[in-house]
Protein backbone atom coordinates (compact mmCIF):
# COMPACT_ATOMS: atom_id res chain seq x y z
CA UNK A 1 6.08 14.33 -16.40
CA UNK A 2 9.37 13.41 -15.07
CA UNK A 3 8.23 14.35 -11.23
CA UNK A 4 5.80 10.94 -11.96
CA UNK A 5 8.74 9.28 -12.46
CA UNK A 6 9.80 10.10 -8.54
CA UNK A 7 6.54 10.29 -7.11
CA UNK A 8 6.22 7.79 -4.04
CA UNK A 9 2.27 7.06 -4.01
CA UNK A 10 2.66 6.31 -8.15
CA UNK A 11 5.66 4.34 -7.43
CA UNK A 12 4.18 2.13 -4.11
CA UNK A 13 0.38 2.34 -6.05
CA UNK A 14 2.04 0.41 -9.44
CA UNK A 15 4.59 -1.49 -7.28
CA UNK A 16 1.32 -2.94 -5.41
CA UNK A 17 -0.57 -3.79 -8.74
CA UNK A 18 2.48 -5.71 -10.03
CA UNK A 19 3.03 -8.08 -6.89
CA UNK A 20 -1.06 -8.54 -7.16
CA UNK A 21 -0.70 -9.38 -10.87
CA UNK A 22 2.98 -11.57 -10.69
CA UNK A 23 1.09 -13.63 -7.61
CA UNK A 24 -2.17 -14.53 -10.13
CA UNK A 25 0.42 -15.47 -12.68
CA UNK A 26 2.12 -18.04 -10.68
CA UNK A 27 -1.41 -19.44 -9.57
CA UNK A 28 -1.51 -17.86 -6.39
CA UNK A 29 -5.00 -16.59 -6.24
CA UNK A 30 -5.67 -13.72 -3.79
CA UNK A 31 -8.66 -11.25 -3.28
CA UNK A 32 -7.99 -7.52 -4.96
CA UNK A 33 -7.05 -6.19 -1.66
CA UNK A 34 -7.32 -2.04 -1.08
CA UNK A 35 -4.23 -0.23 -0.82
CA UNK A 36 -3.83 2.92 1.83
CA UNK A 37 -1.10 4.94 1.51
CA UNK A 38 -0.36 7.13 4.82
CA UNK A 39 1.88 9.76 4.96
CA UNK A 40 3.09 9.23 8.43
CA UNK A 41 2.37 6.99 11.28
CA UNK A 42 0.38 10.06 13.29
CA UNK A 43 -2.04 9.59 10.77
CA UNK A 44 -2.00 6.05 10.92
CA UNK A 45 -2.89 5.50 14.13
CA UNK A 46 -5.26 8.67 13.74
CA UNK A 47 -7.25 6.72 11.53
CA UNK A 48 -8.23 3.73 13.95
CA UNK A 49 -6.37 0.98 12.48
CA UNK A 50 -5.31 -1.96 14.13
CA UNK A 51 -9.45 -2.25 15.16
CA UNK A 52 -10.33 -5.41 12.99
CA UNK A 53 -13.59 -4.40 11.20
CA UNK A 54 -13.40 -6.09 8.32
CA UNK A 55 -9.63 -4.76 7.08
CA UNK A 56 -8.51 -8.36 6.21
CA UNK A 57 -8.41 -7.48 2.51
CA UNK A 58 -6.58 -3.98 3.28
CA UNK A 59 -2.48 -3.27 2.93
CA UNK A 60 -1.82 -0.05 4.83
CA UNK A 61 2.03 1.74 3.43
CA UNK A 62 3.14 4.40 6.07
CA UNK A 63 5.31 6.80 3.57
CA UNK A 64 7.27 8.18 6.68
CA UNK A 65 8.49 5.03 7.66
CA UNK A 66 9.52 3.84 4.22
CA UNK A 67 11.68 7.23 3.91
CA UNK A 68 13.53 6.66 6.91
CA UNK A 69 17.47 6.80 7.23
């Protein structure tokens, strides 16, 4: 299992549940938002976001853009 260890979706997916769990701890009380995890902003954009319908409680992660040098 030591590719887990590098894998970038694991790494932003328990990243996100520990900033949503260390915010409740300090009394900051938010709704469980949905995480989306894009590989690149193509797909992004593909998707239709930036429409609001409802996305309030969504965090979108572009992997592409995080990978950048």
């Amino acid at each position: 299992m030591p590719e887990d260890r590098y894998n970038l979706d694991l790494f932003i997916k328990n990243s996100f549940e520990e900033a949503i769990e260390y915010l409740d701890k300090i009394g900051i009380k938010i709704e469980w938002p949905k995480l989306r995890i894009f590989e690149s902003t193509e797909l992004f954009r593909g998707f239709g976001v930036g429409e609001y319908e409802g996305q309030a409680n969504e965090v979108h992660i572009i992997k592409s853009e995080l990978i950048k040098k």
